[in-house]
PDB file of N, CA and C in Angstrom:
ATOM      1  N   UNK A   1       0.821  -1.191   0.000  1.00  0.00           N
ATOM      2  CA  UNK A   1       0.000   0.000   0.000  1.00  0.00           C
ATOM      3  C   UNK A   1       0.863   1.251   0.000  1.00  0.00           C
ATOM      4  N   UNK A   2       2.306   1.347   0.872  1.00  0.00           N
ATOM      5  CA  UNK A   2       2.878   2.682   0.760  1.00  0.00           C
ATOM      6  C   UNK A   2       3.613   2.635  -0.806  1.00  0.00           C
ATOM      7  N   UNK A   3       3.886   1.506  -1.639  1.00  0.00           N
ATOM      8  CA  UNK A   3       4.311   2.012  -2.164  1.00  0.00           C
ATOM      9  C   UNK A   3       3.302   1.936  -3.605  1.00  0.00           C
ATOM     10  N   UNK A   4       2.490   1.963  -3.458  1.00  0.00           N
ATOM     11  CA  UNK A   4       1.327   2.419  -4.630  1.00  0.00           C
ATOM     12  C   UNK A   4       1.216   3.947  -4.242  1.00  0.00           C
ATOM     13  N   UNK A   5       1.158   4.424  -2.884  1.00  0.00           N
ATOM     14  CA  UNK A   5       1.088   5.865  -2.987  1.00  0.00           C
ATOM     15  C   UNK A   5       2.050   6.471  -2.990  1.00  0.00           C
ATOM     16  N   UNK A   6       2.906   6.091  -3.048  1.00  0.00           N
ATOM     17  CA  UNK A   6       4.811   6.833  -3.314  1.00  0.00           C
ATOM     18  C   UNK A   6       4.333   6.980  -5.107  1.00  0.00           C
ATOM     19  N   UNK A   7       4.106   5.880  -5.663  1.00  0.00           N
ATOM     20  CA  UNK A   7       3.772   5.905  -7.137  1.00  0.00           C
ATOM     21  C   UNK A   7       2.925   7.307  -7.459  1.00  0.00           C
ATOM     22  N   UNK A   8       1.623   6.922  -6.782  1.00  0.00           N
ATOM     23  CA  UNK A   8       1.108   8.081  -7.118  1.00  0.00           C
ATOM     24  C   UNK A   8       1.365   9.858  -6.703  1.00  0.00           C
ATOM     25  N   UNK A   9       2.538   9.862  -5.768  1.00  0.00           N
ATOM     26  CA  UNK A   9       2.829  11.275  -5.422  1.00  0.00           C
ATOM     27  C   UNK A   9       3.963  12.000  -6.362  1.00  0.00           C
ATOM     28  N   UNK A  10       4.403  10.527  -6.420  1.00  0.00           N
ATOM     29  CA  UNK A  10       5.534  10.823  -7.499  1.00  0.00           C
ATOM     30  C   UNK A  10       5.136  11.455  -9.086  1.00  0.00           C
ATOM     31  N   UNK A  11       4.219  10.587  -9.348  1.00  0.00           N
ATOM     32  CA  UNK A  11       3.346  11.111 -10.878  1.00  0.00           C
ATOM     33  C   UNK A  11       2.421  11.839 -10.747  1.00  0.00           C
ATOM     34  N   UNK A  12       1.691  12.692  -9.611  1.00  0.00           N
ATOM     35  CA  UNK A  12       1.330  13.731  -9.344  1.00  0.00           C
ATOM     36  C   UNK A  12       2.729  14.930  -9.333  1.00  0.00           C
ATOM     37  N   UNK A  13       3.834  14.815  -8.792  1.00  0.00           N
ATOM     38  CA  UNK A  13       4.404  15.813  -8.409  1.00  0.00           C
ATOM     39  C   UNK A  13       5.337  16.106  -9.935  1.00  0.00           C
ATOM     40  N   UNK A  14       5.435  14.583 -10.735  1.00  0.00           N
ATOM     41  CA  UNK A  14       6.261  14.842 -12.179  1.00  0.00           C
ATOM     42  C   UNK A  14       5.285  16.044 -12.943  1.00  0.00           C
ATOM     43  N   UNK A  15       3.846  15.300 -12.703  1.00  0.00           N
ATOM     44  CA  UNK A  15       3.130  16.242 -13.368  1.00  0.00           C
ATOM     45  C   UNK A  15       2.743  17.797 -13.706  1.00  0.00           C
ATOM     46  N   UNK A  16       2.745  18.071 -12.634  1.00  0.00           N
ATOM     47  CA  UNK A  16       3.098  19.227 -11.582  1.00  0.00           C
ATOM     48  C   UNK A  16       4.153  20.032 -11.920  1.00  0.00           C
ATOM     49  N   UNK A  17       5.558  19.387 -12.071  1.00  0.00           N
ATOM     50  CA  UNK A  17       6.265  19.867 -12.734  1.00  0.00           C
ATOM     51  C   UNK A  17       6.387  20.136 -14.027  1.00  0.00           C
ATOM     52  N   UNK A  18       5.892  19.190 -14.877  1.00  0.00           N
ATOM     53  CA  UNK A  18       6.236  19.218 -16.493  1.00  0.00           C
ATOM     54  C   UNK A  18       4.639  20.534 -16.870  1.00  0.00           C
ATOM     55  N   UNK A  19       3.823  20.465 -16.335  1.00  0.00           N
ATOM     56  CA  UNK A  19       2.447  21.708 -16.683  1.00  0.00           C
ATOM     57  C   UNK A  19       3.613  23.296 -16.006  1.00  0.00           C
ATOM     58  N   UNK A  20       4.091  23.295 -15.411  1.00  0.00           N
ATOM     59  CA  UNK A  20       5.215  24.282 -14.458  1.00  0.00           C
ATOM     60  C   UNK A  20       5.738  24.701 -15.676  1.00  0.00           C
ATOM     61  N   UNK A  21       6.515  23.563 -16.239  1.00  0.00           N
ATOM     62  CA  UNK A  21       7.699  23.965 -17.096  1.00  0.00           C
ATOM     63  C   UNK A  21       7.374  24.702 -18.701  1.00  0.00           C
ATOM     64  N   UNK A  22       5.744  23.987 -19.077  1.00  0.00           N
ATOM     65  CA  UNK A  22       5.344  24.158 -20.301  1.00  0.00           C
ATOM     66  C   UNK A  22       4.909  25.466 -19.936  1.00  0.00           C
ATOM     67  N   UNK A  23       4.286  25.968 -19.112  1.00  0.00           N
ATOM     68  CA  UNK A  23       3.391  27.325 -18.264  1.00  0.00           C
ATOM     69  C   UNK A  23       4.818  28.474 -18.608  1.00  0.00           C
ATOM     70  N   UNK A  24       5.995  28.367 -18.203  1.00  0.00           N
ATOM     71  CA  UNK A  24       7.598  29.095 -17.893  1.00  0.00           C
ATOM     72  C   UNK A  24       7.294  28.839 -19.315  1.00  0.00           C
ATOM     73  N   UNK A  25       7.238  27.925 -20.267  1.00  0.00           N
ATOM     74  CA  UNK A  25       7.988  28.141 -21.789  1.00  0.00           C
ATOM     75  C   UNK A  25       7.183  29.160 -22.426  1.00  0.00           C
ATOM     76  N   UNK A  26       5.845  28.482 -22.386  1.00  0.00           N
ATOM     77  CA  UNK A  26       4.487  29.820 -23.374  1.00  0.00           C
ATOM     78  C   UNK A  26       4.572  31.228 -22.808  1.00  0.00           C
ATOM     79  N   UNK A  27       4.526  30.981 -21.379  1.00  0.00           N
ATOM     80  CA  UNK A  27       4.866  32.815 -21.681  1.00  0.00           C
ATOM     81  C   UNK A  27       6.406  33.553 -21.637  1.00  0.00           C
ATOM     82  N   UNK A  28       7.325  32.789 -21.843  1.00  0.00           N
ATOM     83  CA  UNK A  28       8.670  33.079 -22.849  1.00  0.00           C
ATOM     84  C   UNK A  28       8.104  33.357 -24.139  1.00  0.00           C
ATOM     85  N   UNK A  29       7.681  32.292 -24.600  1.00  0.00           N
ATOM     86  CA  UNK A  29       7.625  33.191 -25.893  1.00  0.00           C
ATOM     87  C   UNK A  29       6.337  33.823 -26.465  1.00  0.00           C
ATOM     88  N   UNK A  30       5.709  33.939 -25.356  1.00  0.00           N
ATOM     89  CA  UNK A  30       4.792  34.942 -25.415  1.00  0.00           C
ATOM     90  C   UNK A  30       5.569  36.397 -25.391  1.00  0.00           C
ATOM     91  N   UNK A  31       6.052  36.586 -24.669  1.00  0.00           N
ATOM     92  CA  UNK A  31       7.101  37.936 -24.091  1.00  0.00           C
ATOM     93  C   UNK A  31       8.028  38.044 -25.118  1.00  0.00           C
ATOM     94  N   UNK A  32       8.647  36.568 -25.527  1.00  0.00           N
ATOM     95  CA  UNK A  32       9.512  37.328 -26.932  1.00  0.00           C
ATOM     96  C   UNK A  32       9.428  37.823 -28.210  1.00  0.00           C
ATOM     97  N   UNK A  33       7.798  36.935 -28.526  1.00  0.00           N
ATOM     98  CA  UNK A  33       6.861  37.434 -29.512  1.00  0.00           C
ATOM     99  C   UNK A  33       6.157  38.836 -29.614  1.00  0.00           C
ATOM    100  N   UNK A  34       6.235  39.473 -28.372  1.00  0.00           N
ATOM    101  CA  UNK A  34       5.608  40.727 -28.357  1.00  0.00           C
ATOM    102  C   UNK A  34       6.815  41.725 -28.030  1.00  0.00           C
ATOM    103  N   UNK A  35       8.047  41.260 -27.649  1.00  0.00           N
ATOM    104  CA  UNK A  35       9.189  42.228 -27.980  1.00  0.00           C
ATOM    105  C   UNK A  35       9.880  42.367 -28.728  1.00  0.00           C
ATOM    106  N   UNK A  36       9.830  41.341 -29.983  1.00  0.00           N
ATOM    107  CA  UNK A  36      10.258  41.753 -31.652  1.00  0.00           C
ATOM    108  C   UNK A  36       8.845  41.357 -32.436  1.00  0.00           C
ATOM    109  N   UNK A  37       8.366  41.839 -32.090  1.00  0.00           N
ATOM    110  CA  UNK A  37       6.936  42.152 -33.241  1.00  0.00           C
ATOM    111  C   UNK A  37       7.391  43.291 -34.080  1.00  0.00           C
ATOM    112  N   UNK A  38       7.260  43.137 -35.290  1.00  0.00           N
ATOM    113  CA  UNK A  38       7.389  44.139 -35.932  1.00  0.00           C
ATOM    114  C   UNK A  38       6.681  45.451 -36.243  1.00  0.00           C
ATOM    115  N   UNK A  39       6.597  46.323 -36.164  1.00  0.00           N
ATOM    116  CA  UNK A  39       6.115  47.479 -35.911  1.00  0.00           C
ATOM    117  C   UNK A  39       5.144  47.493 -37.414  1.00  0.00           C
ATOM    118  N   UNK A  40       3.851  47.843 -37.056  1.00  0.00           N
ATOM    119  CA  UNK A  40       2.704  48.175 -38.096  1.00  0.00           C
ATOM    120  C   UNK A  40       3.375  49.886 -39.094  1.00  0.00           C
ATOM    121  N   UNK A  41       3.691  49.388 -40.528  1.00  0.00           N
ATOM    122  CA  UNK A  41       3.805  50.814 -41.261  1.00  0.00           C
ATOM    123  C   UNK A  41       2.770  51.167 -41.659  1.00  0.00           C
ATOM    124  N   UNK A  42       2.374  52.647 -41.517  1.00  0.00           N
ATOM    125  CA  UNK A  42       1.719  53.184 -42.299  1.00  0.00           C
ATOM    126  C   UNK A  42       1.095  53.058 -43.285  1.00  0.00           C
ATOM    127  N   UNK A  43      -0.032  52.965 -44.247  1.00  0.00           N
ATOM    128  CA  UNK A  43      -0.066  52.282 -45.536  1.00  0.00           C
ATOM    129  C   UNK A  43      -0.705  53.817 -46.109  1.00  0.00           C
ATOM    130  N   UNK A  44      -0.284  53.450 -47.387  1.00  0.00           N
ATOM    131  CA  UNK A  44      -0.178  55.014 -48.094  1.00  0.00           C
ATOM    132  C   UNK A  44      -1.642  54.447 -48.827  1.00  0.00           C
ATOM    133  N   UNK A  45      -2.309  55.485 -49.032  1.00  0.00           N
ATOM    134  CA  UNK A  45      -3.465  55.762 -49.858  1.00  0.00           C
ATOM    135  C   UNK A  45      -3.218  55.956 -51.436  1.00  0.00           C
ATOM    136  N   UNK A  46      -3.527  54.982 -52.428  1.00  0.00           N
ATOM    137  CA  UNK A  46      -3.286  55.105 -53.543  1.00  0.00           C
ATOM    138  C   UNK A  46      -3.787  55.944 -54.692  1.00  0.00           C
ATOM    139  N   UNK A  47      -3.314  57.266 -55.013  1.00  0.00           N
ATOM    140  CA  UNK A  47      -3.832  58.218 -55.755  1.00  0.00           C
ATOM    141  C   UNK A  47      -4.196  58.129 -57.090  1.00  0.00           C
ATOM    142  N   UNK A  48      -5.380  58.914 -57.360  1.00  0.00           N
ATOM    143  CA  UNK A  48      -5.742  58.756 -58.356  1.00  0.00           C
ATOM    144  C   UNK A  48      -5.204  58.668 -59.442  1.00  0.00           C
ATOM    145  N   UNK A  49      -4.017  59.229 -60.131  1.00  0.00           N
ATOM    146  CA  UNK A  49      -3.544  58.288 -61.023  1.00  0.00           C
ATOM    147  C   UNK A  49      -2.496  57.233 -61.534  1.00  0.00           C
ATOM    148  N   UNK A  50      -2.604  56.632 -59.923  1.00  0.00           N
ATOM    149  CA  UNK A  50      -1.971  55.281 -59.431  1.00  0.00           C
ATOM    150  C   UNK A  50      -3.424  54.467 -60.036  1.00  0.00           C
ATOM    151  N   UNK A  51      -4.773  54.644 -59.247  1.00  0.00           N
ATOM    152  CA  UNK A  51      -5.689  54.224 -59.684  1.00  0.00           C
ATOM    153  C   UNK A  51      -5.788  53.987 -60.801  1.00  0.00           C
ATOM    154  N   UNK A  52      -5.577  55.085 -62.151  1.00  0.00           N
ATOM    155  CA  UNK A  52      -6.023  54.989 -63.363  1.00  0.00           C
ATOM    156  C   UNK A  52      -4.968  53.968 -64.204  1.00  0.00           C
ATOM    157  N   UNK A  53      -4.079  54.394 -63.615  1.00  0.00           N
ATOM    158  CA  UNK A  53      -2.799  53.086 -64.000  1.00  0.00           C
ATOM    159  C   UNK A  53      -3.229  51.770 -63.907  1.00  0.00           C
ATOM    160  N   UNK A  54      -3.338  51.302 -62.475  1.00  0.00           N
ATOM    161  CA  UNK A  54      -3.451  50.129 -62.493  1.00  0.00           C
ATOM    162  C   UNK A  54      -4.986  49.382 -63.594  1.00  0.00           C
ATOM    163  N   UNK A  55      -5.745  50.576 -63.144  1.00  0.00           N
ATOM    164  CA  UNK A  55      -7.460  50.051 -64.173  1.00  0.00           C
ATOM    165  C   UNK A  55      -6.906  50.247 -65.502  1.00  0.00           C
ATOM    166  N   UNK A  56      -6.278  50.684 -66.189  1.00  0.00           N
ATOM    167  CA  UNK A  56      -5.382  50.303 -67.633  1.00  0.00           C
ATOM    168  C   UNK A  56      -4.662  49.146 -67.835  1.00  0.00           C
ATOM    169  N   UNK A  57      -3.599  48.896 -66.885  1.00  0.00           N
ATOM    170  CA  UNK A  57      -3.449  47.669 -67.216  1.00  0.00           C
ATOM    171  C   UNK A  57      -3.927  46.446 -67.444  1.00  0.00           C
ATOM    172  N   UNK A  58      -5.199  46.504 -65.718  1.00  0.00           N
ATOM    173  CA  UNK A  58      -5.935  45.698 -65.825  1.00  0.00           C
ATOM    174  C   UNK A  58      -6.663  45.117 -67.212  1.00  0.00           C
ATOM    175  N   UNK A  59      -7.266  46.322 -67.696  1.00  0.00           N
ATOM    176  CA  UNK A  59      -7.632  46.530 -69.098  1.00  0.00           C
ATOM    177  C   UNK A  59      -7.135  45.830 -69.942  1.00  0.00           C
ATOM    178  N   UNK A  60      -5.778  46.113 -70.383  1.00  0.00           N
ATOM    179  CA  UNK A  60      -4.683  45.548 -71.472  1.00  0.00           C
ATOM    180  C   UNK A  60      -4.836  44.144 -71.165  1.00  0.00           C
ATOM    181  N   UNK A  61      -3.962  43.501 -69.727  1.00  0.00           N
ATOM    182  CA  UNK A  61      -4.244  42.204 -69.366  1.00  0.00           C
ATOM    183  C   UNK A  61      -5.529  41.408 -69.792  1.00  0.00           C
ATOM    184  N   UNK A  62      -6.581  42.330 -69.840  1.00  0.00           N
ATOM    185  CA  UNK A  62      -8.012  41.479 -69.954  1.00  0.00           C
ATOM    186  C   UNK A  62      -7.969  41.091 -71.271  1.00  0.00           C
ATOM    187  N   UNK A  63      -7.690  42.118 -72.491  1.00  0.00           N
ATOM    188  CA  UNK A  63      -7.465  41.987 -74.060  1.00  0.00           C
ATOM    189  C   UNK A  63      -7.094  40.516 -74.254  1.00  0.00           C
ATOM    190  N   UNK A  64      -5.739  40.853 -73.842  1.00  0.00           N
ATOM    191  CA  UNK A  64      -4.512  40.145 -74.183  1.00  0.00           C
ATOM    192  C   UNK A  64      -5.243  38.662 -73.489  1.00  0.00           C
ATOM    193  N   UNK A  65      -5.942  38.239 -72.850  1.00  0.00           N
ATOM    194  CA  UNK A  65      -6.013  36.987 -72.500  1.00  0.00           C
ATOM    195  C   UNK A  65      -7.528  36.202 -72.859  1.00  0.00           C
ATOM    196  N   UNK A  66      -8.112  37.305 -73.693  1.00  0.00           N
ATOM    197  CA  UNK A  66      -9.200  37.298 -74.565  1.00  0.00           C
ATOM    198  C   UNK A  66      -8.652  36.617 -75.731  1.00  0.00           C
ATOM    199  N   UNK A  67      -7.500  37.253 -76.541  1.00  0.00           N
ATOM    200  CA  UNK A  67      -6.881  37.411 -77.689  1.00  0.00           C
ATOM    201  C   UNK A  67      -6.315  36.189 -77.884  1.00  0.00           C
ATOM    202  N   UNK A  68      -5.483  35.456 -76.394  1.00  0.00           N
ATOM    203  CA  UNK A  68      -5.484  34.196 -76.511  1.00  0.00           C
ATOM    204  C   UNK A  68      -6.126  33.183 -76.523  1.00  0.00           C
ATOM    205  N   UNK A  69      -7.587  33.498 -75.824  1.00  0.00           N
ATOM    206  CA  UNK A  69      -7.974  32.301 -75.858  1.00  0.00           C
ATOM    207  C   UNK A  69      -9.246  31.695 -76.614  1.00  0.00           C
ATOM    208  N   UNK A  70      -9.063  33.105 -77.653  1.00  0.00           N
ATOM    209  CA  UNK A  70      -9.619  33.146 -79.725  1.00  0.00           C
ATOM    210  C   UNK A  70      -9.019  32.235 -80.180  1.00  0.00           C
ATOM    211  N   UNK A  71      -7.305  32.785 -80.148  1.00  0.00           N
ATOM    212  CA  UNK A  71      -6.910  32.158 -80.992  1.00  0.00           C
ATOM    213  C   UNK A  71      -6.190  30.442 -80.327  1.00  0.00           C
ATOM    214  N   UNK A  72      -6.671  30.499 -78.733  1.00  0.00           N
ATOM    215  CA  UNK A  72      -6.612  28.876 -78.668  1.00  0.00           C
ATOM    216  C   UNK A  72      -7.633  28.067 -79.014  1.00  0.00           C
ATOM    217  N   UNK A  73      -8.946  28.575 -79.148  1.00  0.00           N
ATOM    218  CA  UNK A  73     -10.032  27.840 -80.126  1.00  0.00           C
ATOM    219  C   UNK A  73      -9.840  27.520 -80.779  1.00  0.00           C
ATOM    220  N   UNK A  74      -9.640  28.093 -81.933  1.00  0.00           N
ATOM    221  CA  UNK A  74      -9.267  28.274 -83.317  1.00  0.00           C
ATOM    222  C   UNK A  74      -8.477  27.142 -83.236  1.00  0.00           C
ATOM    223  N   UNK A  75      -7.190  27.014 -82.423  1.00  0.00           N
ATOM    224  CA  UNK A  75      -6.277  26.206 -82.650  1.00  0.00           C
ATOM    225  C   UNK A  75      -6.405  24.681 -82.393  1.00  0.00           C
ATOM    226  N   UNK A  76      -7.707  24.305 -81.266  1.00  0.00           N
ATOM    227  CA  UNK A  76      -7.951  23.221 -80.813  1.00  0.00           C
ATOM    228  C   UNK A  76      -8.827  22.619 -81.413  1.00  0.00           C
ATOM    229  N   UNK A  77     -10.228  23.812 -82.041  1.00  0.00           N
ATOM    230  CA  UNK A  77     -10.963  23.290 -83.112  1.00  0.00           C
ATOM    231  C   UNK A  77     -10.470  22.357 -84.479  1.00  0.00           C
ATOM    232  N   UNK A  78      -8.801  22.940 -85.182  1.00  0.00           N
ATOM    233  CA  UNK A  78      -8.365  22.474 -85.875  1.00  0.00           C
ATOM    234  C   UNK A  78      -7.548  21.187 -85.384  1.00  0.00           C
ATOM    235  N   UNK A  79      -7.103  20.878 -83.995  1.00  0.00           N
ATOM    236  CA  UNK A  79      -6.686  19.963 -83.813  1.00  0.00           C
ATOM    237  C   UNK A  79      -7.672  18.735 -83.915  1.00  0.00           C
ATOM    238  N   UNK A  80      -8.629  19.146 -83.163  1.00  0.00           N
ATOM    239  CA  UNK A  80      -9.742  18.022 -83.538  1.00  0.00           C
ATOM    240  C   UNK A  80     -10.393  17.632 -84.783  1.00  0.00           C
ATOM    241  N   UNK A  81     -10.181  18.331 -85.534  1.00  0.00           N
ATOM    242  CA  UNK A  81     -10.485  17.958 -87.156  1.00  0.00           C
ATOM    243  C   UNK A  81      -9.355  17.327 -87.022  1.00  0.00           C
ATOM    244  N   UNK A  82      -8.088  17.471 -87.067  1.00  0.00           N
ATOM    245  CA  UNK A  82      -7.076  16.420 -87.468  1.00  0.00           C
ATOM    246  C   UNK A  82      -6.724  14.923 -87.040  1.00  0.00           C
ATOM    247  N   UNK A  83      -7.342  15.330 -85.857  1.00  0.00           N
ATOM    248  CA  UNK A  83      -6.883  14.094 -85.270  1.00  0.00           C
ATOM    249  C   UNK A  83      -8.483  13.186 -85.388  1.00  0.00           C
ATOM    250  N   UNK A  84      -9.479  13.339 -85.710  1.00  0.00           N
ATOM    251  CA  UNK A  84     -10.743  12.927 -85.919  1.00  0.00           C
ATOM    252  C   UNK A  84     -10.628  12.212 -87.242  1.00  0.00           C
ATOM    253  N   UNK A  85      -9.710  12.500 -88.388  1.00  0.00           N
ATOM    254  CA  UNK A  85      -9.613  12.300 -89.755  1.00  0.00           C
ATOM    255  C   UNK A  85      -8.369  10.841 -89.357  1.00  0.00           C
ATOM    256  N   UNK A  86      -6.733  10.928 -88.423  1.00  0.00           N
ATOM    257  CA  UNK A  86      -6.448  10.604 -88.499  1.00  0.00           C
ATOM    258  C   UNK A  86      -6.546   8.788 -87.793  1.00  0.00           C
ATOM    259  N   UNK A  87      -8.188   9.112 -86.358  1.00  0.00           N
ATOM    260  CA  UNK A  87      -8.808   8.242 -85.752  1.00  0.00           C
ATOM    261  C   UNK A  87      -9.387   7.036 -87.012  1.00  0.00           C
ATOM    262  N   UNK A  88     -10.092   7.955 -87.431  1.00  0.00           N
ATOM    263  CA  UNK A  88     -10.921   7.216 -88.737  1.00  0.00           C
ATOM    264  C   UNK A  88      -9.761   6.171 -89.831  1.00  0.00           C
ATOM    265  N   UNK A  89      -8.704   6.871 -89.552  1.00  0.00           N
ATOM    266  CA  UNK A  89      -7.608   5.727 -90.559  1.00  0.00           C
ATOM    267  C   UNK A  89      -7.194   5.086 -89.904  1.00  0.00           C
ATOM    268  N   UNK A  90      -7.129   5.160 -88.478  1.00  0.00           N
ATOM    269  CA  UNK A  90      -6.602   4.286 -87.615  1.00  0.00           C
ATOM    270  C   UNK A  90      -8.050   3.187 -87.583  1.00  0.00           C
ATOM    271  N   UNK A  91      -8.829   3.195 -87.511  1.00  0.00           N
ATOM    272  CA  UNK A  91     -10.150   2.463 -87.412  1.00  0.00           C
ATOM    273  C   UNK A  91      -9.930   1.684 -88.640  1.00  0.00           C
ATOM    274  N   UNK A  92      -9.702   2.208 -89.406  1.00  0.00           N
ATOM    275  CA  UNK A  92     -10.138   1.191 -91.254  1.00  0.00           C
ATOM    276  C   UNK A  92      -8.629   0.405 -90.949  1.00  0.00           C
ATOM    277  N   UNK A  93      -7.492   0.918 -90.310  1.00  0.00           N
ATOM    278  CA  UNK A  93      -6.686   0.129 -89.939  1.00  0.00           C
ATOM    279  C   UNK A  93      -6.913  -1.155 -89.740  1.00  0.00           C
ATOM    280  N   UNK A  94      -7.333  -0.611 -88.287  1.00  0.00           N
ATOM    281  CA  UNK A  94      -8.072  -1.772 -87.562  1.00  0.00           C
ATOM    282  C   UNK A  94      -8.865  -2.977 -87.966  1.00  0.00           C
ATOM    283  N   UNK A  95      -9.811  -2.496 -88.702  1.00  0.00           N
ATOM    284  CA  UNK A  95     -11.008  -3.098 -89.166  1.00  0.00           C
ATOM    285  C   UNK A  95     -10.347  -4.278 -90.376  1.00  0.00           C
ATOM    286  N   UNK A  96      -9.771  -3.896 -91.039  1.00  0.00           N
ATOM    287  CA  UNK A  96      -8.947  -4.389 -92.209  1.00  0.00           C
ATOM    288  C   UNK A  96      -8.074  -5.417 -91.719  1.00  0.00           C
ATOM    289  N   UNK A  97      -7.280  -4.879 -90.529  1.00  0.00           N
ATOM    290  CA  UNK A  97      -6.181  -5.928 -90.224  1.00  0.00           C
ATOM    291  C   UNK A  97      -6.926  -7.652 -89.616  1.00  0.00           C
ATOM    292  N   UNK A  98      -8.391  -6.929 -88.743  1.00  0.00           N
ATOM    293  CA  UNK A  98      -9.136  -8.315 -87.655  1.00  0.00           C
ATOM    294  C   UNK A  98      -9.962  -8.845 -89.208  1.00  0.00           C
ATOM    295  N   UNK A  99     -10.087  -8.321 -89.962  1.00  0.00           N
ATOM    296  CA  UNK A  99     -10.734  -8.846 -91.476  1.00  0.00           C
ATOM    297  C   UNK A  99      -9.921  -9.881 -92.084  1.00  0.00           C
ATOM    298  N   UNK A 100      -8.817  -9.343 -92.191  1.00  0.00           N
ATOM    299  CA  UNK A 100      -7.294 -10.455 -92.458  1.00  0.00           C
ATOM    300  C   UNK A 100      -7.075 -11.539 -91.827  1.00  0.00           C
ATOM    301  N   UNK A 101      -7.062 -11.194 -90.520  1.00  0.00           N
ATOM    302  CA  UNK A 101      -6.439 -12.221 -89.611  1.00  0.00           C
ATOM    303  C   UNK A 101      -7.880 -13.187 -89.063  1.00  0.00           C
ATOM    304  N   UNK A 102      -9.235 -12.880 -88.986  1.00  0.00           N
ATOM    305  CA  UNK A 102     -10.222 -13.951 -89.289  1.00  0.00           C
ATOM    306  C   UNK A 102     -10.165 -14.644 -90.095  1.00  0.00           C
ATOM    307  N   UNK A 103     -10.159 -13.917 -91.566  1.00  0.00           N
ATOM    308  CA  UNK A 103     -10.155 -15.198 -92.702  1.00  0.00           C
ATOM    309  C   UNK A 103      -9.019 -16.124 -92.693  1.00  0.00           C
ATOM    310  N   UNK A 104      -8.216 -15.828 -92.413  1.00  0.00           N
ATOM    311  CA  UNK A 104      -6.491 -16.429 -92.173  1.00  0.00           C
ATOM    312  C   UNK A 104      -7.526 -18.126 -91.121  1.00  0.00           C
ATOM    313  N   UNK A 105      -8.048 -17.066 -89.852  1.00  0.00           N
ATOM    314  CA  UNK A 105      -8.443 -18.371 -89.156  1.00  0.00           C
ATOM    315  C   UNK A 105      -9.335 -19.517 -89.446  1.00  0.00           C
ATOM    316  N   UNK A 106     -10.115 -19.008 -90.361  1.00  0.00           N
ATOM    317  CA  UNK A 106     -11.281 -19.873 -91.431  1.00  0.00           C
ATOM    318  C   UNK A 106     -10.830 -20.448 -91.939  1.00  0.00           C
ATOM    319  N   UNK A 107      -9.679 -19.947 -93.043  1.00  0.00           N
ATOM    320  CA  UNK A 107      -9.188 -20.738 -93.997  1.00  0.00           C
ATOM    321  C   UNK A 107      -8.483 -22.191 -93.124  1.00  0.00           C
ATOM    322  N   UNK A 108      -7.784 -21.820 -91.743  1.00  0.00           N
ATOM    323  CA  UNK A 108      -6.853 -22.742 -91.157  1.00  0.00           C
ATOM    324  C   UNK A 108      -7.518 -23.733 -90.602  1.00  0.00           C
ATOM    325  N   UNK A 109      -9.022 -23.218 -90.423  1.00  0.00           N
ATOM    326  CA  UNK A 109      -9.803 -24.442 -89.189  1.00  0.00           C
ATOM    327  C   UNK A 109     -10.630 -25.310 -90.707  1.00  0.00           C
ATOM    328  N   UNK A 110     -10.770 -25.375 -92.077  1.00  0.00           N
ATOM    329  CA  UNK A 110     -11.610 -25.690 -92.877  1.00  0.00           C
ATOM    330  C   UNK A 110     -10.158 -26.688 -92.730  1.00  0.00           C
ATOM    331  N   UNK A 111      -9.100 -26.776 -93.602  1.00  0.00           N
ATOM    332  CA  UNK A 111      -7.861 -28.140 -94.187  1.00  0.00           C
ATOM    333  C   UNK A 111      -7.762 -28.705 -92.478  1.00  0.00           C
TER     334      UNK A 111
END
């Protein structure tokens, strides 16, 4: 019996200590976090023809990614015609070669 409660004073008092020690660490760096915080700058108000600048570019940017993606239609529309034409020869490929190689098997199972 004394030494089940030696056990338990002992892992009460470790405990005790290690909540102690974590308690001492967080507000370390609580305290060091708030004595190199970096200081809030000023933020400047952007003038009107900072404003008109940036709504121009914006502008241009919008063109320009219009302009591309015309002429990536254009470009994908024609891919799919090509490759739709070159499916279809691959098919008569196909079709032609299992045409061959059936009769091949007819002819072999008749002698």
């Amino acid at each position: 019996m004394a030494t089940t409660m030696q056990g338990i004073y002992i892992t009460v008092l470790g405990m005790a200590i290690l909540f102690a020690a974590l308690l001492i660490l967080m507000l370390a760096t609580m305290g060091l976090e708030r004595l190199f915080r970096p200081r809030e700058l000023e933020e400047e108000t952007p003038s009107a023809r900072e404003k008109e600048l940036v709504a121009a570019i914006a502008v241009a940017i919008a063109l320009k990614l219009k302009a591309q993606s015309s002429k990536l239609k254009l470009q994908t529309s024609n891919l799919k015609l090509q490759t739709s034409k070159e499916a279809l020869s691959a098919w008569k490929f196909w079709g032609r070669y299992r045409q061959l190689m059936n009769s091949r098997e007819v002819k072999g199972r008749r002698q």
